[in-house]
N, C-alpha and C. Protein backbone atom coordinates (compact mmCIF):
# COMPACT_ATOMS: atom_id res chain seq x y z
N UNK A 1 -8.42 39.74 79.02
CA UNK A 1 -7.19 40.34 78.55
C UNK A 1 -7.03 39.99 77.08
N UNK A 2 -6.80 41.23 76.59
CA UNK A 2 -6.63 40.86 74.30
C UNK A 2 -5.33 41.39 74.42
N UNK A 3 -4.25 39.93 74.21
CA UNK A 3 -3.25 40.86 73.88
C UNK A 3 -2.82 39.86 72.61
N UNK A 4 -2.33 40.67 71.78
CA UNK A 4 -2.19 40.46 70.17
C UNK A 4 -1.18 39.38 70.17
N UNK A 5 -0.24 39.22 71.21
CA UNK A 5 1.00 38.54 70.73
C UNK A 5 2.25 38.57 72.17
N UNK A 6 2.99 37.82 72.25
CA UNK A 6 3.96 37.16 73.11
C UNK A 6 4.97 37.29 72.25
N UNK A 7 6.48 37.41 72.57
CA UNK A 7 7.97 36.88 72.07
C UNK A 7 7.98 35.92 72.44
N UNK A 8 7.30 35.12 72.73
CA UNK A 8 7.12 33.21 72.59
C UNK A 8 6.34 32.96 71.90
N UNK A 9 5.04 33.70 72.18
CA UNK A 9 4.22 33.29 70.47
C UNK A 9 3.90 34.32 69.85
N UNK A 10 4.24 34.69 68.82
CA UNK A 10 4.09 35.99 68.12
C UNK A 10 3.04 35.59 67.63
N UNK A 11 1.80 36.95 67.17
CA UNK A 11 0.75 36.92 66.09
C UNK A 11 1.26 36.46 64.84
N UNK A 12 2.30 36.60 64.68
CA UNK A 12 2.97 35.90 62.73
C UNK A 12 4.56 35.70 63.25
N UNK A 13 4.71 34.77 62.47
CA UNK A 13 6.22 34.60 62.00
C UNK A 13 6.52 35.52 60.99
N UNK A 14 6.21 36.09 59.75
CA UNK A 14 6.62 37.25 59.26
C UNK A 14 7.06 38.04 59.75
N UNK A 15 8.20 38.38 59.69
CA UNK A 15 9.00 39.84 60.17
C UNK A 15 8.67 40.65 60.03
N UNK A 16 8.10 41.02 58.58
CA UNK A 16 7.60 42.33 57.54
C UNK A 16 6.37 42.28 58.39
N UNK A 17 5.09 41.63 59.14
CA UNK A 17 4.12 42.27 59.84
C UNK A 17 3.89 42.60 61.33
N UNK A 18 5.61 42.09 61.41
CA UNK A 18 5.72 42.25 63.14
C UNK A 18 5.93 43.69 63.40
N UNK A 19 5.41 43.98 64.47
CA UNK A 19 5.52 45.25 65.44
C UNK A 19 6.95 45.45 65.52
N UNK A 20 7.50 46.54 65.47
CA UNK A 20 9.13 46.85 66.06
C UNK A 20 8.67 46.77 67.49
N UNK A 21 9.92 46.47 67.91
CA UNK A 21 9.66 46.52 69.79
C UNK A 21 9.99 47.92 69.74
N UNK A 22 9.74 48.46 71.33
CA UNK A 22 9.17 49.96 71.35
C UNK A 22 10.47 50.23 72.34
N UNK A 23 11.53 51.41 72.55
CA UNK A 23 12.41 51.19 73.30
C UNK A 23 12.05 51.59 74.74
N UNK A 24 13.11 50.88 75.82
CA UNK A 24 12.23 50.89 77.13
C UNK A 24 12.36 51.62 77.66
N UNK A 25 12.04 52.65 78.49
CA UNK A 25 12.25 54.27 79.51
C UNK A 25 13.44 53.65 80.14
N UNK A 26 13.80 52.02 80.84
CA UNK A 26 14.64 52.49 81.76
C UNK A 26 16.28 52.36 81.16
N UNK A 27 16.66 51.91 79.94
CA UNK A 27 17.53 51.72 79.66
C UNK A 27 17.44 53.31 78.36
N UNK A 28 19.45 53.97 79.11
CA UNK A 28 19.42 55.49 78.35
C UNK A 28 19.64 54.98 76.82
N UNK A 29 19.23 56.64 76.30
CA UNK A 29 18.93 55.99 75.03
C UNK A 29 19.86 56.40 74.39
N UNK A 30 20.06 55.12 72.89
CA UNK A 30 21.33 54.84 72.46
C UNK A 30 22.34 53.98 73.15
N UNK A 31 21.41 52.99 74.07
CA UNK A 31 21.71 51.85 74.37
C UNK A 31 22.16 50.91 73.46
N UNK A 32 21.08 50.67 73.17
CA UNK A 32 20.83 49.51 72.03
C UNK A 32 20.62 49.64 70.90
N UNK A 33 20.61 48.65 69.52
CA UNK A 33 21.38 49.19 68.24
C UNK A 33 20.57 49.17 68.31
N UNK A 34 20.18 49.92 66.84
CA UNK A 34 18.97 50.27 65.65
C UNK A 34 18.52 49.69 65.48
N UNK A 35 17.20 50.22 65.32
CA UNK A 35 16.09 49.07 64.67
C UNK A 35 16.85 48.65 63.40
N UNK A 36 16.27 47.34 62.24
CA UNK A 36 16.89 46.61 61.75
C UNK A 36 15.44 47.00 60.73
N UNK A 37 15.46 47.02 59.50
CA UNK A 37 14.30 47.50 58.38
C UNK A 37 13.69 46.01 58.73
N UNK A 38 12.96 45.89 57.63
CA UNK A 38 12.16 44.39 57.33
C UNK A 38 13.63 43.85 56.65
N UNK A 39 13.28 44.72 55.64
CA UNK A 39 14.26 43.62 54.20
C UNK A 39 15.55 43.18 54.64
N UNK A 40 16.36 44.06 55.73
CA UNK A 40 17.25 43.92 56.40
C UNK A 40 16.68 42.38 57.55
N UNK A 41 16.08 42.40 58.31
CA UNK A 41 16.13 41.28 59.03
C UNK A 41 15.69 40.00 58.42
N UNK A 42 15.00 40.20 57.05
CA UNK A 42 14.74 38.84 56.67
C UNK A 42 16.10 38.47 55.77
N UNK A 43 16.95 39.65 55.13
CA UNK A 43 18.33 39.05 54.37
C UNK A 43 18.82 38.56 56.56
N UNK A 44 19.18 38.78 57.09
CA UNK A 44 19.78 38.46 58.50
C UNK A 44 19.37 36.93 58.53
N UNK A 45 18.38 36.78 58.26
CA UNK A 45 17.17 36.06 58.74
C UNK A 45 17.96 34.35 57.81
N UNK A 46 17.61 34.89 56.42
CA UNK A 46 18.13 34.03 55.71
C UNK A 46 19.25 33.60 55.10
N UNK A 47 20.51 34.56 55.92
CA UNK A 47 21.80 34.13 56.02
C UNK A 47 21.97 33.48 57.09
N UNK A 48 21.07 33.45 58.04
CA UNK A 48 21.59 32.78 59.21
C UNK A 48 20.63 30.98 58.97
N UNK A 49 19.96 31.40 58.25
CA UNK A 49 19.42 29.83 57.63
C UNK A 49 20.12 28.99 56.88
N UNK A 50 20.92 30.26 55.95
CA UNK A 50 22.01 29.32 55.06
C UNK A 50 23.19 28.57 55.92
N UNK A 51 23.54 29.96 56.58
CA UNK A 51 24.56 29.05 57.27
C UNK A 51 24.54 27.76 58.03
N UNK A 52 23.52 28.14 59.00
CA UNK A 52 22.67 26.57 59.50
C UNK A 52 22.76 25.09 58.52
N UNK A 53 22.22 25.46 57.54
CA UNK A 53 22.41 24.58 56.47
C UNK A 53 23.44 23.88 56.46
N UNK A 54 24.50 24.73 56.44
CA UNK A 54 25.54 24.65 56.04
C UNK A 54 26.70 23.95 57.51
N UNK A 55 25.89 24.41 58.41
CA UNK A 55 27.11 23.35 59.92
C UNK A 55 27.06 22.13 59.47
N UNK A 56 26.12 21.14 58.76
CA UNK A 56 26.51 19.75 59.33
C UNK A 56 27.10 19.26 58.19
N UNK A 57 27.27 20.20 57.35
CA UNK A 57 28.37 19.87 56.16
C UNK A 57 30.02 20.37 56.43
N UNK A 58 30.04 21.69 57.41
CA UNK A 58 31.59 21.54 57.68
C UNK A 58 31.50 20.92 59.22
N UNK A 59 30.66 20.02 59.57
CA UNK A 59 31.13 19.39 60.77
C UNK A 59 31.33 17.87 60.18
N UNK A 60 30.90 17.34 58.85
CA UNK A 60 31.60 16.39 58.49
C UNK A 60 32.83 16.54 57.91
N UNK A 61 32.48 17.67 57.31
CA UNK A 61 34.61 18.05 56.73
C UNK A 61 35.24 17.94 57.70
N UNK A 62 34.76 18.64 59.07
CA UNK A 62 36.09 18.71 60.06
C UNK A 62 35.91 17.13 60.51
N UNK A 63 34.87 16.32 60.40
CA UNK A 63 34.96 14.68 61.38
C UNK A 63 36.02 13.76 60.74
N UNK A 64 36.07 14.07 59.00
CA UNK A 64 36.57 13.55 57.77
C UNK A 64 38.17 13.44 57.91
N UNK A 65 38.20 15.21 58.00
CA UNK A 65 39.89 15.70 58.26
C UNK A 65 40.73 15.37 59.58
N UNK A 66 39.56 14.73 60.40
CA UNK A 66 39.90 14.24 61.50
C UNK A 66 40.28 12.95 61.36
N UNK A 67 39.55 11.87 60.94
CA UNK A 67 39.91 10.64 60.85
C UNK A 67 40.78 10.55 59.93
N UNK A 68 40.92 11.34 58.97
CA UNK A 68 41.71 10.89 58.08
C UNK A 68 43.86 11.14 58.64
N UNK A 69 43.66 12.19 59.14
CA UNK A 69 44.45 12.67 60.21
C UNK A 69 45.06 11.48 61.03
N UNK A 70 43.86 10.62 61.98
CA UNK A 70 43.89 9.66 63.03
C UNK A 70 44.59 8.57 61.98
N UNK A 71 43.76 8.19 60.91
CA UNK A 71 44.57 7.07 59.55
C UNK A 71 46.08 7.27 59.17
N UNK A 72 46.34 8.35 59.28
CA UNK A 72 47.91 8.66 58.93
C UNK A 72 48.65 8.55 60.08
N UNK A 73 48.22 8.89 61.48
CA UNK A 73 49.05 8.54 62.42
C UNK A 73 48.94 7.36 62.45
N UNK A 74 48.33 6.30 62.30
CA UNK A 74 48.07 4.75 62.12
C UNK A 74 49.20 4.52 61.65
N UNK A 75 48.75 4.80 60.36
CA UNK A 75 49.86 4.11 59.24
C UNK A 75 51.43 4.51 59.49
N UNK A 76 51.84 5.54 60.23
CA UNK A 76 53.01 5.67 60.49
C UNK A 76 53.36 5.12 61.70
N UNK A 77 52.40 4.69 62.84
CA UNK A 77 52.91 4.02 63.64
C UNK A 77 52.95 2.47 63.39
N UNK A 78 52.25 2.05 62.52
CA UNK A 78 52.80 0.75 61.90
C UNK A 78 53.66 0.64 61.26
N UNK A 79 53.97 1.45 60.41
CA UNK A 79 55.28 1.75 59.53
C UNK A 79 56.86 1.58 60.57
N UNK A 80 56.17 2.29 61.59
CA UNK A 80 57.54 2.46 62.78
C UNK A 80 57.64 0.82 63.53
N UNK A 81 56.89 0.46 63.54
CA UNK A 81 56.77 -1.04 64.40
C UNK A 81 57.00 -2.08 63.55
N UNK A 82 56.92 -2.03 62.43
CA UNK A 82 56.96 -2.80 61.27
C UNK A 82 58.94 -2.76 61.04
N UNK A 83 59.25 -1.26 60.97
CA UNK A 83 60.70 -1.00 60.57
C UNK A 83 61.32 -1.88 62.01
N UNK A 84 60.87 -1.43 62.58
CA UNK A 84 61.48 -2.25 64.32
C UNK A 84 61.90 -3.34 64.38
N UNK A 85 60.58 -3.97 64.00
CA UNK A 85 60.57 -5.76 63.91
C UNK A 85 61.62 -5.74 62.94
N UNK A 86 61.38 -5.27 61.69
CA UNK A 86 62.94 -5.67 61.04
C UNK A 86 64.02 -5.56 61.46
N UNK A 87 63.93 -4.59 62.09
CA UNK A 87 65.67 -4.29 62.53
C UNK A 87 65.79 -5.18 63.19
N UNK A 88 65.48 -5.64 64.19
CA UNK A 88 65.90 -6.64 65.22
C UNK A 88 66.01 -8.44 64.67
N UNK A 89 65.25 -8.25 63.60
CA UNK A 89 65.36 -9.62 62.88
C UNK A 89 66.81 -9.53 61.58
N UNK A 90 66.85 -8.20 61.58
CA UNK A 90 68.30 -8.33 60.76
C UNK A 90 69.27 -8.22 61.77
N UNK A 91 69.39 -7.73 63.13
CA UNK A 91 70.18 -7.70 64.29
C UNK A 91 70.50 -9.33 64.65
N UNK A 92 69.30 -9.87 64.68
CA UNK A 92 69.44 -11.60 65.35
C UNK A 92 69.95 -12.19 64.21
N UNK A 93 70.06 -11.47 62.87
CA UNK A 93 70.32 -12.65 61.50
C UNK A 93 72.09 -12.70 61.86
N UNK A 94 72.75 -11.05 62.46
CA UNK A 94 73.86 -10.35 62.03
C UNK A 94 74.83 -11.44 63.07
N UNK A 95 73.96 -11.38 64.19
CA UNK A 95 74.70 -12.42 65.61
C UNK A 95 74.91 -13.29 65.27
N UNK A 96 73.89 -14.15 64.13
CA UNK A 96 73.79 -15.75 64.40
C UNK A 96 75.20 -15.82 63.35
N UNK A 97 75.09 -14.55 61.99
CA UNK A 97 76.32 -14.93 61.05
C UNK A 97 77.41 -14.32 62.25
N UNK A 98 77.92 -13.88 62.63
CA UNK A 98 78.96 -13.38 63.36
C UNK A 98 79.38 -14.71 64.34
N UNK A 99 78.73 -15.56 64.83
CA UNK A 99 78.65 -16.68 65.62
C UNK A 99 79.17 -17.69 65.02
N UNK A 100 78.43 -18.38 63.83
CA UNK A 100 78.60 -19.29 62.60
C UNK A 100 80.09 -18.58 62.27
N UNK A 101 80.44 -17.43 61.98
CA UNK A 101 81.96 -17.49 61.07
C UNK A 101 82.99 -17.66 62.44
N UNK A 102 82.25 -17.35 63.72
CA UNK A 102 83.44 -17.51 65.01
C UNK A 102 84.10 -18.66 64.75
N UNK A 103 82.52 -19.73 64.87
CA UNK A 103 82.93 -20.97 65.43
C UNK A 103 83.65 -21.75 64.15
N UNK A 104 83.81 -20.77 62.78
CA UNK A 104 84.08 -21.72 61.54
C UNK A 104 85.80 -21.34 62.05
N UNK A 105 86.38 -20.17 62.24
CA UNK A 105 87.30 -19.51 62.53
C UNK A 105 87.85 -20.60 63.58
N UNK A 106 87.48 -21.09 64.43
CA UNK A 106 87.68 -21.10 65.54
C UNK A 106 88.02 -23.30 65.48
N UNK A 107 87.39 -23.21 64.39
CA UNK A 107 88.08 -24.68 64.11
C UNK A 107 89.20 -25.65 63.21
């Protein structure tokens, strides 16, 4: 058996010397889109390379905008626990003076 080539292993990776696939009898026709030129599938070809390129740079922007996100809810929930503790330490200061002027009152 000579057969030139597989869609698992093609005779070339070049687009520009690949065979167009041939359309199939059982599917009606005007099924499926248009053939695609050469120059057309290799610009396809190498926008879809750029973009590739380009995921693991906006998947650190989005990891970045994430933590940085997670850092601000931090800092405001310390901010809130922090204001807390004060209040209650100016609450216990307010009793102890309210107590102290009773008992000054009160003698």
């Amino acid at each position: 058996m000579n057969t030139l080539g597989t869609i698992d292993r093609p005779l070339t990776h070049d687009p520009k010397k690949q065979v167009p696939m041939k359309p199939s009898t059982s599917e009606p026709a005007g099924s499926a889109i248009p053939d695609f030129t050469s120059t057309g599938a290799n610009d396809t070809r190498q926008n879809r390379t750029r973009e590739m390129q380009l995921i693991p740079e906006a998947l650190a922007r989005a990891h970045m905008h994430d933590r940085l996100h997670e850092a601000e809810q931090e800092r405001r929930a310390m901010r809130l626990v922090t204001a807390r503790r004060m209040q209650r330490r100016a609450e216990r200061a307010s009793r102890r003076a309210r107590r102290a002027l009773a008992m000054a009152v009160m003698q």
